[in-house]
PDB file of N, CA and C in Angstrom:
ATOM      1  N   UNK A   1       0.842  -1.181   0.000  1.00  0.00           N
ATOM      2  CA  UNK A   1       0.000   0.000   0.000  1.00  0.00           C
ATOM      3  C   UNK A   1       0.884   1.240   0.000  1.00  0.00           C
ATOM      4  N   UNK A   2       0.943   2.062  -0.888  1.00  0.00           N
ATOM      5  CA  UNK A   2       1.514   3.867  -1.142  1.00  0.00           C
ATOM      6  C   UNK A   2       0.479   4.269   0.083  1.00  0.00           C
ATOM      7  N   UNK A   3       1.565   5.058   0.553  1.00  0.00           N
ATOM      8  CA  UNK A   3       0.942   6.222   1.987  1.00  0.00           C
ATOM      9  C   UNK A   3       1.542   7.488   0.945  1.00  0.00           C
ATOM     10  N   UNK A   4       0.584   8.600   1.610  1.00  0.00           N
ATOM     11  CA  UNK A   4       0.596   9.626   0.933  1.00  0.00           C
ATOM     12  C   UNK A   4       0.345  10.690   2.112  1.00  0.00           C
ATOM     13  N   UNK A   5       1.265  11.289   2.104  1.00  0.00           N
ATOM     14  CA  UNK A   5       1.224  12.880   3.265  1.00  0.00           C
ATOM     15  C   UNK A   5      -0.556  13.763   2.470  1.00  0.00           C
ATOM     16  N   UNK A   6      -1.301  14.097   3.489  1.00  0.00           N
ATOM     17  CA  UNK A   6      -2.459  14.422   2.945  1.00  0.00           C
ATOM     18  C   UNK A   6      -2.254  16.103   3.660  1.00  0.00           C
ATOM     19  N   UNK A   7      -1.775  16.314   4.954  1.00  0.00           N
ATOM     20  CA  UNK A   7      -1.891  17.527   6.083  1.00  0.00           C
ATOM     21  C   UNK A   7      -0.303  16.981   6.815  1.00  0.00           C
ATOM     22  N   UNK A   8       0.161  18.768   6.336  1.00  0.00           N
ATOM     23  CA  UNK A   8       1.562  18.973   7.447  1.00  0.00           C
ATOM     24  C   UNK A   8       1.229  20.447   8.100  1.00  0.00           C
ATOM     25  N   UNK A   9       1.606  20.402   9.377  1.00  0.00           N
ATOM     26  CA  UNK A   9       1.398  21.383  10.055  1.00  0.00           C
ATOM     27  C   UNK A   9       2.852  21.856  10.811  1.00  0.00           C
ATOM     28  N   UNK A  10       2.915  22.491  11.224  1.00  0.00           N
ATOM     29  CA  UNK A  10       3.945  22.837  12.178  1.00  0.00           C
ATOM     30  C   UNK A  10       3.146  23.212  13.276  1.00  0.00           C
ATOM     31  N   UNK A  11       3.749  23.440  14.609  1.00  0.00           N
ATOM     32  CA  UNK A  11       3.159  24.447  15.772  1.00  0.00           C
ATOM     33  C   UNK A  11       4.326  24.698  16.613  1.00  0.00           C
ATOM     34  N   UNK A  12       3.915  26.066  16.794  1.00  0.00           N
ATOM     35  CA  UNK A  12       5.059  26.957  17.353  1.00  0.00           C
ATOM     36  C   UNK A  12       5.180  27.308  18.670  1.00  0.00           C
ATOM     37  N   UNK A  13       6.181  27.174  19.670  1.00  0.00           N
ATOM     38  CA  UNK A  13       6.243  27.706  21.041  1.00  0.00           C
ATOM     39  C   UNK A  13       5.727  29.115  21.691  1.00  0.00           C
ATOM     40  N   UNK A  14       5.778  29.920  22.530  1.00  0.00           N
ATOM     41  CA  UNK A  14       5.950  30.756  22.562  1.00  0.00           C
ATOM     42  C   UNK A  14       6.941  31.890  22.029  1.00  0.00           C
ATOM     43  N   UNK A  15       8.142  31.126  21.914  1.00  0.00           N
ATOM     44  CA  UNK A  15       9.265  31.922  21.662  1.00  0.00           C
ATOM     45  C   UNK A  15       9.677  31.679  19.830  1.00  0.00           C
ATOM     46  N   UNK A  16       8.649  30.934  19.590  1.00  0.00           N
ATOM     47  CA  UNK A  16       8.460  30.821  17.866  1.00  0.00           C
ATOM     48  C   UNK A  16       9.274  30.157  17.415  1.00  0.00           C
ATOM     49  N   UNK A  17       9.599  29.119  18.303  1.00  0.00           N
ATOM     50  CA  UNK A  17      10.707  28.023  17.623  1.00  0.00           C
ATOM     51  C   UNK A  17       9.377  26.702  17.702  1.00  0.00           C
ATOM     52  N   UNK A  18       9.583  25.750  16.681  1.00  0.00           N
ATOM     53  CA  UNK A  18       8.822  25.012  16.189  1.00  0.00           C
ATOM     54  C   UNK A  18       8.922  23.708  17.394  1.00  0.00           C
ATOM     55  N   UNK A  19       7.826  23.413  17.876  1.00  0.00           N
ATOM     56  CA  UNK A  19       7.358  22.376  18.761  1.00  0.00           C
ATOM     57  C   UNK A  19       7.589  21.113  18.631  1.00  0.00           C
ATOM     58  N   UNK A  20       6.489  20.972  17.227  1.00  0.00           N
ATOM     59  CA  UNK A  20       6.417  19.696  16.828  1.00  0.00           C
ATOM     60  C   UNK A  20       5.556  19.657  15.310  1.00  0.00           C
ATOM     61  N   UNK A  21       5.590  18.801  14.473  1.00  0.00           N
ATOM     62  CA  UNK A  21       5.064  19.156  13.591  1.00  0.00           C
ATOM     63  C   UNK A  21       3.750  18.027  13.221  1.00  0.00           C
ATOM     64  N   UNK A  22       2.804  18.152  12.830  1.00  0.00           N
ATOM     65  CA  UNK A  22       1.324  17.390  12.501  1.00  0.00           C
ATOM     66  C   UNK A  22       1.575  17.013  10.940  1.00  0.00           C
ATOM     67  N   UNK A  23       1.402  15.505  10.521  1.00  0.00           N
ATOM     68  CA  UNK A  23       1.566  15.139   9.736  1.00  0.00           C
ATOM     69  C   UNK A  23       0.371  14.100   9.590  1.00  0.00           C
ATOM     70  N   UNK A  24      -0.751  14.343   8.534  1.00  0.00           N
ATOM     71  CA  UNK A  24      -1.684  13.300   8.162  1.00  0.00           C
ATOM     72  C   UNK A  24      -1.356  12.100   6.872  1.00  0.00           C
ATOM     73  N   UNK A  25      -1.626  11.089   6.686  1.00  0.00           N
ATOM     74  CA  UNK A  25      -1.375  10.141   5.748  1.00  0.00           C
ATOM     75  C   UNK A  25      -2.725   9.429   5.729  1.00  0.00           C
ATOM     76  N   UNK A  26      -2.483   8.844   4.438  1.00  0.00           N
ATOM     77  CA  UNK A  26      -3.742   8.217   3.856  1.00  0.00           C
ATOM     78  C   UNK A  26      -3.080   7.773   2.357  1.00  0.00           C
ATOM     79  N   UNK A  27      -3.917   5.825   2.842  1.00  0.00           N
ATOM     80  CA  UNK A  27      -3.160   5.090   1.602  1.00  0.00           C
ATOM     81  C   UNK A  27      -4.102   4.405   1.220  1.00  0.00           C
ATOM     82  N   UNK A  28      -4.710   4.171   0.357  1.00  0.00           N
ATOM     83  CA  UNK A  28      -5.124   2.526   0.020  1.00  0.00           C
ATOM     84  C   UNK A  28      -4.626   1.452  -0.867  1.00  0.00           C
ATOM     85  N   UNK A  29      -5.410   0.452  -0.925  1.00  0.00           N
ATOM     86  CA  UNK A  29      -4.414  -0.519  -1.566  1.00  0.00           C
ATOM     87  C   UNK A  29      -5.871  -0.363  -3.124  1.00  0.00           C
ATOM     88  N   UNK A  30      -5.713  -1.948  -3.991  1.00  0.00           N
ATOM     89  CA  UNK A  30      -6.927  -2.177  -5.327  1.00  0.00           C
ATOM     90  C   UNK A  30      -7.601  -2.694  -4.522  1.00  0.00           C
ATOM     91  N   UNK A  31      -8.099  -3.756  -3.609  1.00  0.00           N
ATOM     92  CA  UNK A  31      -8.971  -4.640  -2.659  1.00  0.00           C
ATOM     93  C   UNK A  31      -9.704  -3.162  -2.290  1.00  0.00           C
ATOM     94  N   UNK A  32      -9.720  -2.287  -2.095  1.00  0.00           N
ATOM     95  CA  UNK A  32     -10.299  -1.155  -0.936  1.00  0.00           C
ATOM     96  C   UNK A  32     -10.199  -0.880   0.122  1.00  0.00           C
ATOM     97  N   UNK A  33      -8.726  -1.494   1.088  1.00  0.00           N
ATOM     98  CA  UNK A  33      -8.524  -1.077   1.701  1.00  0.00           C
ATOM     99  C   UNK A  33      -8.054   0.241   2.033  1.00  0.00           C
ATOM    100  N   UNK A  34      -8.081   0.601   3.394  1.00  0.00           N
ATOM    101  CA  UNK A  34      -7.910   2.216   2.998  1.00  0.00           C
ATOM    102  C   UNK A  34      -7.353   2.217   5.004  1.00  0.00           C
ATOM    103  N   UNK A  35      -6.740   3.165   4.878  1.00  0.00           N
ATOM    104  CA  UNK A  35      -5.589   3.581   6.145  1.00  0.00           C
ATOM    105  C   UNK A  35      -5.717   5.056   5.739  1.00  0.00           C
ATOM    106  N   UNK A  36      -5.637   5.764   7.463  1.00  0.00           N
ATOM    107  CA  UNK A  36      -5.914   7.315   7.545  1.00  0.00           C
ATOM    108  C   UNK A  36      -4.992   7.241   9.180  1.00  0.00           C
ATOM    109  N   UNK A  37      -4.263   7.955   9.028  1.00  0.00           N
ATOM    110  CA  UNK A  37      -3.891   8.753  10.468  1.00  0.00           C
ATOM    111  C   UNK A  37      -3.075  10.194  10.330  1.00  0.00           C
ATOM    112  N   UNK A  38      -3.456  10.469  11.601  1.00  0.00           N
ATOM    113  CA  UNK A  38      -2.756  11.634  11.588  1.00  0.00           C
ATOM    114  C   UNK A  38      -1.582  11.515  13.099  1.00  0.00           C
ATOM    115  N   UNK A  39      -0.542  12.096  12.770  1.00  0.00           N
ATOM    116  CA  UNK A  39       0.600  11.419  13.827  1.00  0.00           C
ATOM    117  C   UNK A  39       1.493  13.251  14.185  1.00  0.00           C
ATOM    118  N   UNK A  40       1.897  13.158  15.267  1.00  0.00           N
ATOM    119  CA  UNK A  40       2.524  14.155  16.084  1.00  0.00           C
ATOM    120  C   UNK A  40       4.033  13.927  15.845  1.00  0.00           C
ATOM    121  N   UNK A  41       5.063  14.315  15.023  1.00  0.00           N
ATOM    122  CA  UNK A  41       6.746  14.508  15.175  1.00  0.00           C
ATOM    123  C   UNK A  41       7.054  15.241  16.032  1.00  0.00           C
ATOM    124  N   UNK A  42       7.490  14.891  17.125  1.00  0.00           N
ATOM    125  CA  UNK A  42       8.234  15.187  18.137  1.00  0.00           C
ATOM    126  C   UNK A  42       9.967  15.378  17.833  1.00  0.00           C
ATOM    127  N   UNK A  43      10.530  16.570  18.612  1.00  0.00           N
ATOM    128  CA  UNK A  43      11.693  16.795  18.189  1.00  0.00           C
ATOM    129  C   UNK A  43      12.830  15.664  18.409  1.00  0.00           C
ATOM    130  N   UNK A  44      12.411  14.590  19.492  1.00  0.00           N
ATOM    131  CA  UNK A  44      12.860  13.722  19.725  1.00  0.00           C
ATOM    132  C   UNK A  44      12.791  12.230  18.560  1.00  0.00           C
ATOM    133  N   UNK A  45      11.735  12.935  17.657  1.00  0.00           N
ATOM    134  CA  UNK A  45      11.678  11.596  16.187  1.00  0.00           C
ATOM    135  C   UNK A  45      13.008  12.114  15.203  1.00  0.00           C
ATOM    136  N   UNK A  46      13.176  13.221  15.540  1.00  0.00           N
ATOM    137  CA  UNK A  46      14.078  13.905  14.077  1.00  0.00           C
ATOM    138  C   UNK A  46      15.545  12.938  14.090  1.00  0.00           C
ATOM    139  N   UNK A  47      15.841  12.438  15.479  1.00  0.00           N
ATOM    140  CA  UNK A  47      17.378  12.088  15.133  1.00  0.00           C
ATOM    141  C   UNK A  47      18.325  12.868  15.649  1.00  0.00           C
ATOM    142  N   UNK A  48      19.494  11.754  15.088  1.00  0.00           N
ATOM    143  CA  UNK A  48      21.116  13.186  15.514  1.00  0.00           C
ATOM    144  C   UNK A  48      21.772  13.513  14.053  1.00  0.00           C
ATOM    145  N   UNK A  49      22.829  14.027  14.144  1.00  0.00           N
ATOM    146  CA  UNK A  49      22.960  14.804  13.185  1.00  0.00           C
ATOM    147  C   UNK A  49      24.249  13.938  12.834  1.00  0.00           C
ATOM    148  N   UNK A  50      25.207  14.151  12.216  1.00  0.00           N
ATOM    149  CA  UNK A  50      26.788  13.421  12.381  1.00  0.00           C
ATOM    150  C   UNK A  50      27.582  13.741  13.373  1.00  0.00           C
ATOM    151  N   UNK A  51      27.551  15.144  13.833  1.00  0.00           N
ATOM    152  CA  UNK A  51      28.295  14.828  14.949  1.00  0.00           C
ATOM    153  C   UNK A  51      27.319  14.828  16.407  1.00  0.00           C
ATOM    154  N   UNK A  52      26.416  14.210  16.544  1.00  0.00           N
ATOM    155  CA  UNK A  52      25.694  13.273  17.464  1.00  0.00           C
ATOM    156  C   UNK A  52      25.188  14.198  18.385  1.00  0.00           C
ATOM    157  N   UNK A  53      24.728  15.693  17.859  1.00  0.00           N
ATOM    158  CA  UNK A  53      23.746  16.537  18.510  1.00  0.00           C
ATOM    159  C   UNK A  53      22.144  16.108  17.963  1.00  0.00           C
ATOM    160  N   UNK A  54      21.699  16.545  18.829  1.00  0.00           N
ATOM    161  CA  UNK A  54      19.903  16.490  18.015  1.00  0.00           C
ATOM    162  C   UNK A  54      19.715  17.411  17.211  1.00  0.00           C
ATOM    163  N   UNK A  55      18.743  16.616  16.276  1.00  0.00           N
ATOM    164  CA  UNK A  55      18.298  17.354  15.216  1.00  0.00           C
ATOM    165  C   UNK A  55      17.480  18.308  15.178  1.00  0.00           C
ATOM    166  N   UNK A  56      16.932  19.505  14.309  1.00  0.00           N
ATOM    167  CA  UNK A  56      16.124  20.171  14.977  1.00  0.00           C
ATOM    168  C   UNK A  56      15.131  20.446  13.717  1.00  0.00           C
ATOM    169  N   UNK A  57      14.017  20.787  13.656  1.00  0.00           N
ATOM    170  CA  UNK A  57      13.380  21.203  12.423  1.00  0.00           C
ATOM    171  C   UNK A  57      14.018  22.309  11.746  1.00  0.00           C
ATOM    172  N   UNK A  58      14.552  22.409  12.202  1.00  0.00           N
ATOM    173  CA  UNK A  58      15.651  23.664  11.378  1.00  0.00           C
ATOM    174  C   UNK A  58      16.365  22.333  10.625  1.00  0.00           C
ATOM    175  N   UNK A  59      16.859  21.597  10.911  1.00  0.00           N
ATOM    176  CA  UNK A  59      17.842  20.621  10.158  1.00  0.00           C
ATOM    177  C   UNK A  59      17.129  19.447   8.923  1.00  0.00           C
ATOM    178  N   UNK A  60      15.339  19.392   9.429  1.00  0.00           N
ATOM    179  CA  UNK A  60      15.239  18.385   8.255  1.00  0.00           C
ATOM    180  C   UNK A  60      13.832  19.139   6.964  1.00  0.00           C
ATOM    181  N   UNK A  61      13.408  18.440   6.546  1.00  0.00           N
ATOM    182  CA  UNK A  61      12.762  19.032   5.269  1.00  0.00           C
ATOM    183  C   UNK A  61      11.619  18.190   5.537  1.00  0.00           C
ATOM    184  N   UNK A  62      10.545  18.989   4.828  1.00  0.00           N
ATOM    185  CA  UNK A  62       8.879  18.328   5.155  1.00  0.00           C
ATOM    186  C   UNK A  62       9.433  16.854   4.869  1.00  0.00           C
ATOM    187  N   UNK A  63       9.409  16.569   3.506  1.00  0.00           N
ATOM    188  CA  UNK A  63       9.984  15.225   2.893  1.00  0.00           C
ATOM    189  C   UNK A  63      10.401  14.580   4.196  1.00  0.00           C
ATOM    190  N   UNK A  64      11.822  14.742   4.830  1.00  0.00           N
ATOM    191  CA  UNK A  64      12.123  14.383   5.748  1.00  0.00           C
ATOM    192  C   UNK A  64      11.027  13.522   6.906  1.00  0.00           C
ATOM    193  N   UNK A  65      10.574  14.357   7.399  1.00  0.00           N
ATOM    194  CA  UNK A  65       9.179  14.428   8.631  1.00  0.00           C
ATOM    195  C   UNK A  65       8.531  13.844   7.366  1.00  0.00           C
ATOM    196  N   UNK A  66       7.779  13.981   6.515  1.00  0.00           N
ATOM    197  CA  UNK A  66       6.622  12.740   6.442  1.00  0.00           C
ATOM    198  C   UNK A  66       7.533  11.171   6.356  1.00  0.00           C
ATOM    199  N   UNK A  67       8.166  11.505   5.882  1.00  0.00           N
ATOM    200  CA  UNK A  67       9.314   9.772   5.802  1.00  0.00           C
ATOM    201  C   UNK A  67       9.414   9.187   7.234  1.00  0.00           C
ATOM    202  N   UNK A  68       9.749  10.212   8.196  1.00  0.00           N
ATOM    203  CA  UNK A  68       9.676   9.720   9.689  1.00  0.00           C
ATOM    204  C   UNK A  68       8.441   9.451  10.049  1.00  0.00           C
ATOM    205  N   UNK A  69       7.171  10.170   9.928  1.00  0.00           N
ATOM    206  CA  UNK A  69       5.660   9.846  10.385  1.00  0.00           C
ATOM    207  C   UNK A  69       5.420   8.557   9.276  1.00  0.00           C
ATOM    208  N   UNK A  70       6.108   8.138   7.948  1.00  0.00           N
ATOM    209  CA  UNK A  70       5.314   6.927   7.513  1.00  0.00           C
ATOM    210  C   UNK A  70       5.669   5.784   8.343  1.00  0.00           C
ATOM    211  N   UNK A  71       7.391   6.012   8.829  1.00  0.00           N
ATOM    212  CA  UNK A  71       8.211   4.680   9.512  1.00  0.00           C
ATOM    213  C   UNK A  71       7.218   4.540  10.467  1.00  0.00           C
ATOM    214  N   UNK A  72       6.818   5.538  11.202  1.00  0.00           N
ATOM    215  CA  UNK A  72       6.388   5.830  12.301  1.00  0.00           C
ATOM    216  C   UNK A  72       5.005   4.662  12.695  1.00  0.00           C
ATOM    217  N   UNK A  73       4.065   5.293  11.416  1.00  0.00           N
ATOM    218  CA  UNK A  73       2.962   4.926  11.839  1.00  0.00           C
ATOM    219  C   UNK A  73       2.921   2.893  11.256  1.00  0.00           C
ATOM    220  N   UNK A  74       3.799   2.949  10.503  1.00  0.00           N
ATOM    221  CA  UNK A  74       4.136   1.517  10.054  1.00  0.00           C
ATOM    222  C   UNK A  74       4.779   0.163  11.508  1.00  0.00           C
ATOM    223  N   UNK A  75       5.358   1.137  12.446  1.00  0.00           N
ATOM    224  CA  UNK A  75       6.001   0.607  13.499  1.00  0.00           C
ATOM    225  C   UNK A  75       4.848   0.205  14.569  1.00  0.00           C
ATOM    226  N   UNK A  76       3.449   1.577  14.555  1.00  0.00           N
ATOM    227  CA  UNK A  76       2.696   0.924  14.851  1.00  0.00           C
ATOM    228  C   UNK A  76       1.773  -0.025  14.652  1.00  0.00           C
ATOM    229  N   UNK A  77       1.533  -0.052  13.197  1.00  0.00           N
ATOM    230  CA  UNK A  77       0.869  -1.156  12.651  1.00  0.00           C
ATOM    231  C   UNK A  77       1.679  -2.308  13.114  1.00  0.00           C
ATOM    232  N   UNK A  78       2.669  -2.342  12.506  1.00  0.00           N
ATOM    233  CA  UNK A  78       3.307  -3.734  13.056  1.00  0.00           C
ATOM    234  C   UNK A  78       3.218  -4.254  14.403  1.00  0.00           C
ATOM    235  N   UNK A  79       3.002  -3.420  15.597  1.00  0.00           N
ATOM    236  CA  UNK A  79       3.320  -3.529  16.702  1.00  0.00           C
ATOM    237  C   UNK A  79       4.642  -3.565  17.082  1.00  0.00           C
ATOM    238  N   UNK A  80       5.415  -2.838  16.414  1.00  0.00           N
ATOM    239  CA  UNK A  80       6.730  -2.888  16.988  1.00  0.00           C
ATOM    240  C   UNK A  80       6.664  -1.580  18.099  1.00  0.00           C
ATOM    241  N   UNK A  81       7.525  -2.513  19.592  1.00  0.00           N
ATOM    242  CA  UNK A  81       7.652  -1.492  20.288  1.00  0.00           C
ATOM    243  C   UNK A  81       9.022  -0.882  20.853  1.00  0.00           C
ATOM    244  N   UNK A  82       9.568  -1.065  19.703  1.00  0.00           N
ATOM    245  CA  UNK A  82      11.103  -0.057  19.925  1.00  0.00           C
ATOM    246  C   UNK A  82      10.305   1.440  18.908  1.00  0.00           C
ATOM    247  N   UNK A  83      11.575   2.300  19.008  1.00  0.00           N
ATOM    248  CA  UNK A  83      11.424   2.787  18.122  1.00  0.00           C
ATOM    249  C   UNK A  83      12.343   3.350  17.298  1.00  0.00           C
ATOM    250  N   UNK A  84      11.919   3.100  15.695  1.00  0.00           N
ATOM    251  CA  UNK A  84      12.514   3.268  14.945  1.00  0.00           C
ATOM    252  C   UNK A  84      12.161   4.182  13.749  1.00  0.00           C
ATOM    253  N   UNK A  85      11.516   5.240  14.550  1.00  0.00           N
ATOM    254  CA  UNK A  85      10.811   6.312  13.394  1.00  0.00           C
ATOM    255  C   UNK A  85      11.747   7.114  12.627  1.00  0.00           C
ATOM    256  N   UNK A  86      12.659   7.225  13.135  1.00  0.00           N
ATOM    257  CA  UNK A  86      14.076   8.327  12.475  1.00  0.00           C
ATOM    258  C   UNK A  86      14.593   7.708  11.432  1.00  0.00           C
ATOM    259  N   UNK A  87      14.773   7.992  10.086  1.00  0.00           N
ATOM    260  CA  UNK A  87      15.550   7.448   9.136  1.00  0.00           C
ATOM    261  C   UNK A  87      15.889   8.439   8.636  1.00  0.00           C
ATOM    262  N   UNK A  88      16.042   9.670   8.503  1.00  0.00           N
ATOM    263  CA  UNK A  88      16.095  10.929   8.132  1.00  0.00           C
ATOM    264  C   UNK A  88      17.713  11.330   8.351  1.00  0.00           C
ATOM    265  N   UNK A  89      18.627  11.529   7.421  1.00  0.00           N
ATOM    266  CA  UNK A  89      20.213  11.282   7.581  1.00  0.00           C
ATOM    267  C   UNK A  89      20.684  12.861   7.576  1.00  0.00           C
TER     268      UNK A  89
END
């Protein structure tokens, strides 16, 4: 099944540095199945960087963040409970 980013949002602190960002998806397959969520990136999904600071939405690209919310929401389908939402280099 293709997932497809449908809604990206950002939301901003007080001090106007970016929180976290809102990312919706929606896929179906030919059968009619059909998948909808909408998932929260936390600055803690983004990753480290190369030299092993955190990442920040300053550092990745929408592209980026929906690639992390598809791992994301795929980890929950599976029931996997590590996590492995960051693939974003």
């Amino acid at each position: 099944m293709e997932m497809y980013t449908n809604k990206f949002t950002y939301d901003y602190g007080e001090n106007g540095t970016v929180t976290d960002a809102q990312v919706g998806l929606y896929g179906n397959d030919k059968d009619g199945q059909y998948v909808s969520c909408n998932l929260v990136i936390k600055p803690d999904d983004l990753g480290k960087k190369d030299d092993g600071m955190a990442k920040t939405f300053d550092d990745v690209t929408i592209k980026d963040i929906s690639t992390i919310a598809k791992n994301k929401m795929m980890s929950y389908l599976q029931g996997d409970s590590k996590d492995n939402s960051s693939t974003a280099n």
